[in-house]
N, C-alpha and C. Protein backbone atom coordinates (compact mmCIF):
# COMPACT_ATOMS: atom_id res chain seq x y z
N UNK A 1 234.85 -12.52 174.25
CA UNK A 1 235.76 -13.64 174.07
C UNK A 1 237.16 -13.29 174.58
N UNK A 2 237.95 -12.32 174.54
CA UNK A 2 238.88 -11.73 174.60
C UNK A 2 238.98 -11.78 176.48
N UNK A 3 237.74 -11.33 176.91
CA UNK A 3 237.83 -11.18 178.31
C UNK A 3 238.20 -12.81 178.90
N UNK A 4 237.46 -13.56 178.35
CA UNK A 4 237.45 -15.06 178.79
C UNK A 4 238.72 -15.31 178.86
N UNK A 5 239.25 -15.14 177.60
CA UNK A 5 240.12 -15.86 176.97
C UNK A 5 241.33 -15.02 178.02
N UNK A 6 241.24 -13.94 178.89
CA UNK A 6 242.18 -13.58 179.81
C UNK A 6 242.35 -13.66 181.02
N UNK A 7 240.62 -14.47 181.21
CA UNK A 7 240.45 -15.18 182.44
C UNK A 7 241.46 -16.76 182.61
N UNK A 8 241.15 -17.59 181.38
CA UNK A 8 241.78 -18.15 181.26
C UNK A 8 243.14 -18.47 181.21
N UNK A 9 244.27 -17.66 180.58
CA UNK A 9 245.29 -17.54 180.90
C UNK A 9 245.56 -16.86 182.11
N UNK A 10 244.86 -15.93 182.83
CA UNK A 10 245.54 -15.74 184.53
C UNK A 10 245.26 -17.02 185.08
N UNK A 11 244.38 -17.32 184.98
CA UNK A 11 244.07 -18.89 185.74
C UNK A 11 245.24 -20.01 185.80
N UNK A 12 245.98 -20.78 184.36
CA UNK A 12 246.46 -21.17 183.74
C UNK A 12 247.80 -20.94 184.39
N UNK A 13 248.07 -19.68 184.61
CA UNK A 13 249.43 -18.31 185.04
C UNK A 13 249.37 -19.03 186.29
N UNK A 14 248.43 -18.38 186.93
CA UNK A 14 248.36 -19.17 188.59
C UNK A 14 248.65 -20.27 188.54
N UNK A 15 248.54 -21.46 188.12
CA UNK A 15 248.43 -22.85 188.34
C UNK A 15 249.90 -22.97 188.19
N UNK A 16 250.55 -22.64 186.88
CA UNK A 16 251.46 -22.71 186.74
C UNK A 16 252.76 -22.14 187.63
N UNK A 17 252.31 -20.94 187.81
CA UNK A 17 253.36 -20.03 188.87
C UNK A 17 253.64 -20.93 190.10
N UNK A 18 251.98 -21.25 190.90
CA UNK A 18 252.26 -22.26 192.00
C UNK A 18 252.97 -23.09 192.08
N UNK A 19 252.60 -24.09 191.13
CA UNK A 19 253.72 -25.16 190.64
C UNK A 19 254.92 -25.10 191.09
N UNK A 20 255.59 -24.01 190.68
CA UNK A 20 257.20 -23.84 190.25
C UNK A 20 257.57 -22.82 191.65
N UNK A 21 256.12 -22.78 192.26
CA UNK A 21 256.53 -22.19 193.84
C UNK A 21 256.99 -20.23 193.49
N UNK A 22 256.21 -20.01 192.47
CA UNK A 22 256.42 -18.72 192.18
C UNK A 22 255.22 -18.11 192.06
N UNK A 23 254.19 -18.13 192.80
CA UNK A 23 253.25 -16.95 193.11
C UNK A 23 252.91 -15.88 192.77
N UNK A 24 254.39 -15.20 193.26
CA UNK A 24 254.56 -13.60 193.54
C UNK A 24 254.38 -13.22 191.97
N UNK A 25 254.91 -14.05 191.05
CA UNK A 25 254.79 -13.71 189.57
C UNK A 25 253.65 -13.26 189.43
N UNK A 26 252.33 -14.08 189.58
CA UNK A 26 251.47 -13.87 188.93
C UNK A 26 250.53 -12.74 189.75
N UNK A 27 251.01 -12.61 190.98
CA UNK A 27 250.46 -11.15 191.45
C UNK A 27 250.82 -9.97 190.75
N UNK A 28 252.34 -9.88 190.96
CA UNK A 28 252.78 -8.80 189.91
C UNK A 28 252.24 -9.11 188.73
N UNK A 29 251.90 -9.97 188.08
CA UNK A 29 251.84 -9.83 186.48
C UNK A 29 250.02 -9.10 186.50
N UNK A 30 249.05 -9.62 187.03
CA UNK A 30 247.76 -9.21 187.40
C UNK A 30 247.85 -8.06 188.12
N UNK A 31 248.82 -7.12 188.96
CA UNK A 31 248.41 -5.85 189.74
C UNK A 31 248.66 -5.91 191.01
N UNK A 32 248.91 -7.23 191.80
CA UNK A 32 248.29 -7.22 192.93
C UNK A 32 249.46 -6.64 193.60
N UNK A 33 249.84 -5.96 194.48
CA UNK A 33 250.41 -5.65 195.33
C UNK A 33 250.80 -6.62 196.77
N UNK A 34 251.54 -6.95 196.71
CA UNK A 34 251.73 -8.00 198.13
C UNK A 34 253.17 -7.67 198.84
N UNK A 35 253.23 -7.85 200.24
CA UNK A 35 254.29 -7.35 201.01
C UNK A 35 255.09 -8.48 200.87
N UNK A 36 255.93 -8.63 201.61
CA UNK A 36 257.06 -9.61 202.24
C UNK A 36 256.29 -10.99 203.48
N UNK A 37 256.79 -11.67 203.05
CA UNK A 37 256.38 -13.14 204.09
C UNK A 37 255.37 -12.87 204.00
N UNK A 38 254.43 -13.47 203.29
CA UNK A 38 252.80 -13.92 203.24
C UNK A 38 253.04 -15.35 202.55
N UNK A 39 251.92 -15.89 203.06
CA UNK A 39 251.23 -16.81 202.56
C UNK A 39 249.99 -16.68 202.03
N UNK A 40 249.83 -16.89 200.28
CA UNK A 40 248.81 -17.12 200.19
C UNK A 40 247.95 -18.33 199.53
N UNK A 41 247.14 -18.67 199.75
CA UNK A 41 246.77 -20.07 198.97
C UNK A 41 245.31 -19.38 198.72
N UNK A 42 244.73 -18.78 198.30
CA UNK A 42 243.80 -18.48 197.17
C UNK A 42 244.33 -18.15 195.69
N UNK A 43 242.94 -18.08 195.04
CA UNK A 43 243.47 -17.40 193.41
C UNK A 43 242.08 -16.68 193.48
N UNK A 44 241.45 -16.41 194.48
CA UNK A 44 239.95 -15.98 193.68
C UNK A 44 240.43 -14.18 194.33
N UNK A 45 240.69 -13.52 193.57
CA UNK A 45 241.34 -12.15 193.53
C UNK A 45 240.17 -10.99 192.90
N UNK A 46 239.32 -11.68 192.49
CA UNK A 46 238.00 -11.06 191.09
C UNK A 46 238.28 -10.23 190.02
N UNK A 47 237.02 -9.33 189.77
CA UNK A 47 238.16 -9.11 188.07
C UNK A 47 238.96 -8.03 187.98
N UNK A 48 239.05 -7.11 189.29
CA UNK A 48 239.99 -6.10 188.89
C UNK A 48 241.20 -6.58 190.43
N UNK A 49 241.83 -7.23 190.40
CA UNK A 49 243.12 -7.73 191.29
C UNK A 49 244.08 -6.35 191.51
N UNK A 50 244.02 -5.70 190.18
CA UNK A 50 245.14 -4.30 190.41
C UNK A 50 244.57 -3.67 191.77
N UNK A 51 243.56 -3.99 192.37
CA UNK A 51 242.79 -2.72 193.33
C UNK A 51 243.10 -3.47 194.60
N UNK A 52 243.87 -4.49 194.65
CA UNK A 52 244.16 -5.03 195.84
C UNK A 52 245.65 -4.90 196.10
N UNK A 53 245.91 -4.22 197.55
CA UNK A 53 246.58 -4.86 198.21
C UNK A 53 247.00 -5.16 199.91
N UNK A 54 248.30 -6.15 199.37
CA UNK A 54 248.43 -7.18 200.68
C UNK A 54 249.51 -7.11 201.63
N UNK A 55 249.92 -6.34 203.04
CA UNK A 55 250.73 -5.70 203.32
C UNK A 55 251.91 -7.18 203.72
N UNK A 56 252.79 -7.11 204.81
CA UNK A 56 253.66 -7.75 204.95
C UNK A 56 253.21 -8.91 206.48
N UNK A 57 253.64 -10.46 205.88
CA UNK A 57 252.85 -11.42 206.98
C UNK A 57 251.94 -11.43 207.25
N UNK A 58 251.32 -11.66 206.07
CA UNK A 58 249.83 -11.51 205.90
C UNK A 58 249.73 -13.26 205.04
N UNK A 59 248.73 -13.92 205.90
CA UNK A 59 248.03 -15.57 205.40
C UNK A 59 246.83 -15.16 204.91
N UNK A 60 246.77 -15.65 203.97
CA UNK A 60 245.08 -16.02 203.15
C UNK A 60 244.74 -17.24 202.83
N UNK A 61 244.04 -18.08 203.58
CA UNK A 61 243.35 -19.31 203.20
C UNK A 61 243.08 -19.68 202.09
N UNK A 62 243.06 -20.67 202.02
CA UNK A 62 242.28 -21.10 200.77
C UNK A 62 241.03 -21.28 201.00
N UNK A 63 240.19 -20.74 199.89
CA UNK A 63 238.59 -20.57 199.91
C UNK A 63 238.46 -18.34 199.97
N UNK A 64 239.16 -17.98 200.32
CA UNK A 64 238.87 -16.56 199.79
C UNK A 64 238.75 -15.70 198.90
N UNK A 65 237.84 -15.10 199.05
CA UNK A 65 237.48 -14.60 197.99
C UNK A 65 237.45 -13.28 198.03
N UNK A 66 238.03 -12.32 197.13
CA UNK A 66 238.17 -10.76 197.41
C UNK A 66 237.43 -10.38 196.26
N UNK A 67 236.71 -9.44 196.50
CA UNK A 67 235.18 -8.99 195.64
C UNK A 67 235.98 -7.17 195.33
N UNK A 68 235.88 -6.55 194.45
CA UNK A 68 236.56 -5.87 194.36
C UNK A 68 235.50 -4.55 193.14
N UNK A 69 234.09 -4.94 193.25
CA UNK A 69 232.91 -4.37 192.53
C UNK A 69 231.55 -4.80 192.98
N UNK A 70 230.14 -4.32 193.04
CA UNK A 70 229.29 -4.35 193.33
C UNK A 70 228.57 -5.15 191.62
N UNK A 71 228.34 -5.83 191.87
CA UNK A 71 228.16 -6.72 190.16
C UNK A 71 226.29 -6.38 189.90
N UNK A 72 225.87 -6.26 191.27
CA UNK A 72 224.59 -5.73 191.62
C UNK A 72 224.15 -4.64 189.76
N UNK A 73 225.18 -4.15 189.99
CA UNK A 73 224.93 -2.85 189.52
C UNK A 73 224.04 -3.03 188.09
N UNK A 74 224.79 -4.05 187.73
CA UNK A 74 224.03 -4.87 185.91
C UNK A 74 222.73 -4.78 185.93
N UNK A 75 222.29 -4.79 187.09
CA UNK A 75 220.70 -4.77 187.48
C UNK A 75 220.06 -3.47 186.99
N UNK A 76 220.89 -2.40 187.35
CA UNK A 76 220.34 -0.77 187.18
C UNK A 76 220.94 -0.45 185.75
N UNK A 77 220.14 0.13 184.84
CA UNK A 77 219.87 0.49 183.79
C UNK A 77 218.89 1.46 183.31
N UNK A 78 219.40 2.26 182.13
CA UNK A 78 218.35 3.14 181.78
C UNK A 78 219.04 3.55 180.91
N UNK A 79 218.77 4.50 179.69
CA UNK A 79 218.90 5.46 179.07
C UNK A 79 220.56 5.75 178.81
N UNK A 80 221.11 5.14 179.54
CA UNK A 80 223.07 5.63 179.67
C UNK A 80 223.47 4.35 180.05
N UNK A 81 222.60 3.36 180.08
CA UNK A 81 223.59 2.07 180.28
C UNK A 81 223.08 1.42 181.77
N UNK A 82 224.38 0.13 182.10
CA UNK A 82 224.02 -0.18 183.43
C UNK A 82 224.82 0.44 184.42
N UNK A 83 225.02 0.25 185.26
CA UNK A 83 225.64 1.57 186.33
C UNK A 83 227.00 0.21 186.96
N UNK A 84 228.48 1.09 187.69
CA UNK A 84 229.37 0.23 187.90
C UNK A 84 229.95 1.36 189.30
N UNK A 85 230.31 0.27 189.96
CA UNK A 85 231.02 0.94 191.32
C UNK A 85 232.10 -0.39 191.15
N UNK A 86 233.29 0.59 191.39
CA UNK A 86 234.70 -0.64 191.71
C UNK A 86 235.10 -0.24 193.03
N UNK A 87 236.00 -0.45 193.96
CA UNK A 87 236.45 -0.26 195.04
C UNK A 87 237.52 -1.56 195.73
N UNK A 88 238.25 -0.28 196.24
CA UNK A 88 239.44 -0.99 196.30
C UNK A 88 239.44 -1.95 197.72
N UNK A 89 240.42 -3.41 197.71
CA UNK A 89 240.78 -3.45 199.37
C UNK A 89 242.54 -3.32 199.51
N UNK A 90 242.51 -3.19 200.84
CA UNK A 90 243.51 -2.90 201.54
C UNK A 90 244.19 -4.15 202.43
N UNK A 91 244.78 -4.66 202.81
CA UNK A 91 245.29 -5.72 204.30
C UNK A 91 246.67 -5.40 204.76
N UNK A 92 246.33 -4.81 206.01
CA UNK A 92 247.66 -4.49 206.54
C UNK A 92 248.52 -5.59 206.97
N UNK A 93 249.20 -5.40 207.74
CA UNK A 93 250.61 -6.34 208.21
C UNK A 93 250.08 -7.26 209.27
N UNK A 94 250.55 -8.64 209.09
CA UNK A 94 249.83 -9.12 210.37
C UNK A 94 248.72 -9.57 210.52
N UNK A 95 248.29 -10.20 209.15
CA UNK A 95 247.22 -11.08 209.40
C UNK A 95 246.75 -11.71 209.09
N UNK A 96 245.50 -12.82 209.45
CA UNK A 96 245.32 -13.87 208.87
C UNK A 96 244.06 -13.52 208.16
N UNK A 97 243.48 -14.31 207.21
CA UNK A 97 242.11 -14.65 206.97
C UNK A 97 242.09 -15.90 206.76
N UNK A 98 240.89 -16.67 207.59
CA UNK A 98 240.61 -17.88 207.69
C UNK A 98 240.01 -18.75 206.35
N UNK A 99 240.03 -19.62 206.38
CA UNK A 99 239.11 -20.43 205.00
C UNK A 99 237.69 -19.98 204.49
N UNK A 100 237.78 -19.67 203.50
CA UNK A 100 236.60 -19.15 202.89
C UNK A 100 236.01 -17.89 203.45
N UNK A 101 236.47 -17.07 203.85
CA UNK A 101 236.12 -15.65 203.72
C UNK A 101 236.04 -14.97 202.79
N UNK A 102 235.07 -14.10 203.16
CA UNK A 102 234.88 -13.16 201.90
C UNK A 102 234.99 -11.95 202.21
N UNK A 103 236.03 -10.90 201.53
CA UNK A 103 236.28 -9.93 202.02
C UNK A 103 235.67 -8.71 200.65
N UNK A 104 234.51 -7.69 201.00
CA UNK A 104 233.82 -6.75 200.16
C UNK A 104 234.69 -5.70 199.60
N UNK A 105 233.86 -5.36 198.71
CA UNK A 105 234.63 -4.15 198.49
C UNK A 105 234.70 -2.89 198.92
N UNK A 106 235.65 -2.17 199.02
CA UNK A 106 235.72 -0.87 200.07
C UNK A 106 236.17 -1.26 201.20
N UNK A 107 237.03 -2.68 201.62
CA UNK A 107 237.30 -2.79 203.01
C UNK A 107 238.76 -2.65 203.52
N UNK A 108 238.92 -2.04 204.40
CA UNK A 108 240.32 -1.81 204.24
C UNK A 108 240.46 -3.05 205.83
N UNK A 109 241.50 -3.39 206.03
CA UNK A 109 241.87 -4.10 207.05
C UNK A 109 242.78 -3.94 207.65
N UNK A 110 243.49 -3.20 208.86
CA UNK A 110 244.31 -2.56 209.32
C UNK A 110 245.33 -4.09 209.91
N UNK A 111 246.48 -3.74 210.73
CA UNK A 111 247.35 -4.29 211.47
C UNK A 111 246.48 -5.11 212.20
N UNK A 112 247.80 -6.45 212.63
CA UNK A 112 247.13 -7.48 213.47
C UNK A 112 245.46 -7.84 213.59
N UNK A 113 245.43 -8.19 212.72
CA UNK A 113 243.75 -8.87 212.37
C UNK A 113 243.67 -10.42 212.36
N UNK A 114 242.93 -10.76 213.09
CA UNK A 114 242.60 -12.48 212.81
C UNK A 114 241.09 -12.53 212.25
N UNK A 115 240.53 -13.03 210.82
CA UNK A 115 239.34 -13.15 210.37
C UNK A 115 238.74 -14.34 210.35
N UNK A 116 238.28 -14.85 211.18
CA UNK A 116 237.96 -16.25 211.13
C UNK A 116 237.14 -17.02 209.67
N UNK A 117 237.08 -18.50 210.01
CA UNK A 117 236.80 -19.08 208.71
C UNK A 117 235.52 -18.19 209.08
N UNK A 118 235.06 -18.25 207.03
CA UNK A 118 233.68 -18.25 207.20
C UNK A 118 233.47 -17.42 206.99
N UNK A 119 234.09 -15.98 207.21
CA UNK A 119 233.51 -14.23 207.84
C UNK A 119 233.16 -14.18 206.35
N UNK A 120 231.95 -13.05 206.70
CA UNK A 120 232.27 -12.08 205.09
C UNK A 120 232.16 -10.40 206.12
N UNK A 121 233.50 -9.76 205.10
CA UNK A 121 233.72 -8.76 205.71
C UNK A 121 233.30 -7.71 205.03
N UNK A 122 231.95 -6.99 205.52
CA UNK A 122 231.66 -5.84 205.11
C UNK A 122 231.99 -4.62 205.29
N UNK A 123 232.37 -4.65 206.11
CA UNK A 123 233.46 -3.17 206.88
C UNK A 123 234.91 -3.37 206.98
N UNK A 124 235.08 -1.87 207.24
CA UNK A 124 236.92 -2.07 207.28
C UNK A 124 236.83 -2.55 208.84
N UNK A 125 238.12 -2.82 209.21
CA UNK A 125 238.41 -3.56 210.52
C UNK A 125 239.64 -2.94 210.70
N UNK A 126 239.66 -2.60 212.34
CA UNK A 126 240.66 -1.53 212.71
C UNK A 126 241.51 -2.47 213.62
N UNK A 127 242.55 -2.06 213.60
CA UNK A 127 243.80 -2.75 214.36
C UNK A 127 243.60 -3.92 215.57
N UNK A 128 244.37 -4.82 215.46
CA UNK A 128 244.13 -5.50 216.89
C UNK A 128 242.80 -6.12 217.51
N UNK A 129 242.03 -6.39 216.33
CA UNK A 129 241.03 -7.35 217.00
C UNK A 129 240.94 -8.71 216.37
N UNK A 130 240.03 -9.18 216.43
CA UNK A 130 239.58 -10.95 215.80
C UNK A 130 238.22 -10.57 215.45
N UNK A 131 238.09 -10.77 214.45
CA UNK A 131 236.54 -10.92 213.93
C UNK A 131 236.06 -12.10 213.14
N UNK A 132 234.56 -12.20 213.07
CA UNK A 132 234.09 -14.00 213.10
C UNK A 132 232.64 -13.08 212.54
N UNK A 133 231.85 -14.39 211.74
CA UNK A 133 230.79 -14.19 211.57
C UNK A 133 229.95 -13.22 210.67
N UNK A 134 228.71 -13.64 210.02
CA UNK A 134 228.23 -13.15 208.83
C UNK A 134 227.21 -12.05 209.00
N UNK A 135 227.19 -10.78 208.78
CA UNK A 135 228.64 -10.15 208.34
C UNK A 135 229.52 -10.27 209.52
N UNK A 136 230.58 -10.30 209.16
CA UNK A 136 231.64 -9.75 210.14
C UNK A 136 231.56 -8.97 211.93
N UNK A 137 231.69 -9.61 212.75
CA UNK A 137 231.43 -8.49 213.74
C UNK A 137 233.23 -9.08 214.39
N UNK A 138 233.14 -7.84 215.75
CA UNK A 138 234.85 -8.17 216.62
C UNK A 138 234.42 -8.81 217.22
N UNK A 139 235.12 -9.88 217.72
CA UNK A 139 234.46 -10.74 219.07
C UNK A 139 235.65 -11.06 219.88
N UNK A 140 236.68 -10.57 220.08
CA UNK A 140 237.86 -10.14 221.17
C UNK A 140 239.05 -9.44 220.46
N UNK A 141 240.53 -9.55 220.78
CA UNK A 141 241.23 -8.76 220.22
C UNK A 141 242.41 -9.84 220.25
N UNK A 142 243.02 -9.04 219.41
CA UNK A 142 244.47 -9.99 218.52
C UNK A 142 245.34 -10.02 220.23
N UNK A 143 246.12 -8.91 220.71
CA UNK A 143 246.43 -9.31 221.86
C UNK A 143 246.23 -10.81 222.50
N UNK A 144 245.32 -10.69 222.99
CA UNK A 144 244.99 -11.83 223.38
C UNK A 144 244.76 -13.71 222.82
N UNK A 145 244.22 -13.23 221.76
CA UNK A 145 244.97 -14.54 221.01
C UNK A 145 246.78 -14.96 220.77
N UNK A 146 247.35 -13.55 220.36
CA UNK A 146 248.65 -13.94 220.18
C UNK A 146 249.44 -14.38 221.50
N UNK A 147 248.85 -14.12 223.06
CA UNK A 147 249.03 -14.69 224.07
C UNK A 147 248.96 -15.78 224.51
N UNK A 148 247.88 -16.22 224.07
CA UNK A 148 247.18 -17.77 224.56
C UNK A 148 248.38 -18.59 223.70
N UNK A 149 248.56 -18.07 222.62
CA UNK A 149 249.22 -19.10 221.50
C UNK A 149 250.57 -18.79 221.74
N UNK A 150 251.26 -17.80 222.58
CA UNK A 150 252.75 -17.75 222.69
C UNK A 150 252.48 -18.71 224.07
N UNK A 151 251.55 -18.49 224.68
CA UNK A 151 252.05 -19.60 225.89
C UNK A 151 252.08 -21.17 226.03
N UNK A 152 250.91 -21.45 224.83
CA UNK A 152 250.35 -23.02 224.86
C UNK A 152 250.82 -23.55 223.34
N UNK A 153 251.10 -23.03 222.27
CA UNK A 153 251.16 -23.46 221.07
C UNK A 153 252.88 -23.83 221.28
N UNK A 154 252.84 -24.94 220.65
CA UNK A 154 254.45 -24.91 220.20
C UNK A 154 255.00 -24.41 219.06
N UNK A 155 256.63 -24.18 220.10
CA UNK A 155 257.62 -23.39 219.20
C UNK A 155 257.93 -23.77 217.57
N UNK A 156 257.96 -22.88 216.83
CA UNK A 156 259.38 -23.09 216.00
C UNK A 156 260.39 -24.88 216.39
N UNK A 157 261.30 -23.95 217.71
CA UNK A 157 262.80 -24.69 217.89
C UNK A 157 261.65 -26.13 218.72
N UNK A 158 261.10 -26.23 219.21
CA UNK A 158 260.25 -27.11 219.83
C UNK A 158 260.04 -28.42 219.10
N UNK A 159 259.48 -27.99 218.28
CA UNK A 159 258.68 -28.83 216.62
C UNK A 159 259.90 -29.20 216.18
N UNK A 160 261.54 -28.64 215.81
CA UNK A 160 262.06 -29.34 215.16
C UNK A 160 263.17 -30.07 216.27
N UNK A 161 262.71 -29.60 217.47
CA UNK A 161 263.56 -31.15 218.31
C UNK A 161 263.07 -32.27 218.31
N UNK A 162 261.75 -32.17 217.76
CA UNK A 162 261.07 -33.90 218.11
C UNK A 162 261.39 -34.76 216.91
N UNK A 163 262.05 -35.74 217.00
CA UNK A 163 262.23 -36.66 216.28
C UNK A 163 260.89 -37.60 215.29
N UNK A 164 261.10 -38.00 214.47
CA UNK A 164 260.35 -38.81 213.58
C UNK A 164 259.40 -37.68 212.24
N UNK A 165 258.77 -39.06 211.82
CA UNK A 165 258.19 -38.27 210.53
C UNK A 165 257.29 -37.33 211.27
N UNK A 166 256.90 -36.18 209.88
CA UNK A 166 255.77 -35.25 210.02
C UNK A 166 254.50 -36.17 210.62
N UNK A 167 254.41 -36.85 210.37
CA UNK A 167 253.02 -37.04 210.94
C UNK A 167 253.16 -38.25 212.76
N UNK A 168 254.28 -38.32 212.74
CA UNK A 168 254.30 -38.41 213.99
C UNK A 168 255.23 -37.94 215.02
N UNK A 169 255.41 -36.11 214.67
CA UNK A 169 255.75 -35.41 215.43
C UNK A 169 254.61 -34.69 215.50
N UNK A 170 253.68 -34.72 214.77
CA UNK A 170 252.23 -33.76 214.83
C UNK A 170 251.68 -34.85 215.96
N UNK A 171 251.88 -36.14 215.97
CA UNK A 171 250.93 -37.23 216.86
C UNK A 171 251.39 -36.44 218.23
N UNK A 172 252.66 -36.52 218.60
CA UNK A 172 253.20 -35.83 219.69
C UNK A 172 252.25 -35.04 220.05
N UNK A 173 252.16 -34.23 219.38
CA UNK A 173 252.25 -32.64 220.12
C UNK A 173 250.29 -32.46 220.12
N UNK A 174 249.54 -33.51 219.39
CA UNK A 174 248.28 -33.16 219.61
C UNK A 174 247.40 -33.63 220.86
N UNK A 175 246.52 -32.75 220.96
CA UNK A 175 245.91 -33.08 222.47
C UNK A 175 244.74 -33.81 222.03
N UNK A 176 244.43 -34.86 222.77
CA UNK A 176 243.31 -35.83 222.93
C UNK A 176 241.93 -35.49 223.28
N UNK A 177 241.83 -34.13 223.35
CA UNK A 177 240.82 -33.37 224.31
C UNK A 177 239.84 -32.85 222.72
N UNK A 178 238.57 -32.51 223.23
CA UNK A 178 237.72 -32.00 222.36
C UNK A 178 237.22 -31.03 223.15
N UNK A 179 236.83 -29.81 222.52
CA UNK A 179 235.89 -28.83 222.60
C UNK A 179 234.86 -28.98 223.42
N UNK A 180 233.96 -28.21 224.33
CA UNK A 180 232.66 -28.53 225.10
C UNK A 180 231.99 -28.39 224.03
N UNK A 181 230.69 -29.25 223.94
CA UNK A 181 229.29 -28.97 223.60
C UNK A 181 228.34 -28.03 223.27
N UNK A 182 228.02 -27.79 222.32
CA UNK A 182 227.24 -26.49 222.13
C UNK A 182 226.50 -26.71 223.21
N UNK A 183 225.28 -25.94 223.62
CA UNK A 183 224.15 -26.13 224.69
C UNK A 183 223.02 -24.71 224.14
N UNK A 184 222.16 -25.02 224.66
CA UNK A 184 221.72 -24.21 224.28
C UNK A 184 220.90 -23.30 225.59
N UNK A 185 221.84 -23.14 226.68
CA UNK A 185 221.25 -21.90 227.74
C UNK A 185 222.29 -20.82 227.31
């Protein structure tokens, strides 16, 4: 009951912290470690949050989920009980994780990382790539995304010369174009 009942108030904590645009509270108050300029919009942290942390300009989607124990373990039993592995994660500077990822435990995530929606990350991930897909694999490198998007994405100063409301300075600036077709050769 006691455990619930502390699920409940971090929960409660979060909702509230957000609210009032104070976050960072309820990381510090739970353990979590977080750098400077992040964004995060999750709360699913799991049950030991102290074992995480989140370096500096670092985004987390909403829909992530950081696993931070093998729960498996409840399964194995004998004579001394059921068996428990915790393990920590890590996220360096510089990066994103996309919507609904799931990041394991034991994963550390180095500099400049892009994790696309979706991933679940079973391994650590080393500097400077993009990774996608279940589990996790690299499928090009941060370089190169942060290129495409310094040349074609608009600015900062760009976005706030265009006149009118948010939603029709976003009309501006969006392209009419769709994606090719899956195919299947």
């Amino acid at each position: 009951m006691k455990k619930i009942s502390k699920i409940i108030f971090n929960k409660l904590f979060l909702i509230f912290t957000k609210v009032i645009g104070k976050p960072q509270l309820y990381f510090k108050r739970v353990g979590i470690k977080v750098g400077s300029n992040c964004r995060i919009y999750t709360s699913s942290f799991g049950s030991e949050p102290f074992l995480i942390t989140i370096g500096n300009h670092v985004t987390v989607t909403s829909g992530v989920s950081f696993i931070t124990h093998d729960g498996s373990g409840w399964l194995m039993r004998d004579d001394k009980g059921r068996r428990y592995v915790y393990q920590p994660i890590n996220i360096g500077n510089h990066v994103f994780i996309g919507v609904n990822s799931i990041i394991m435990p034991g994963v550390k995530i180095d500099d400049e990382v892009i994790v696309a929606a979706g991933s679940v990350v079973t391994k650590s991930i080393p500097s400077g790539v993009v990774v996608a897909g279940v589990p996790a694999k690299i499928i090009g490198k941060y370089s190169d995304i942060k290129n495409k998007m310094l040349d074609n994405y608009i600015s900062d100063i760009d976005m706030r010369a265009l006149k009118g409301t948010y939603e029709e300075r976003i009309r501006k600036v969006t392209t009419n174009t769709y994606k090719a077709y899956l195919n299947d050769k």
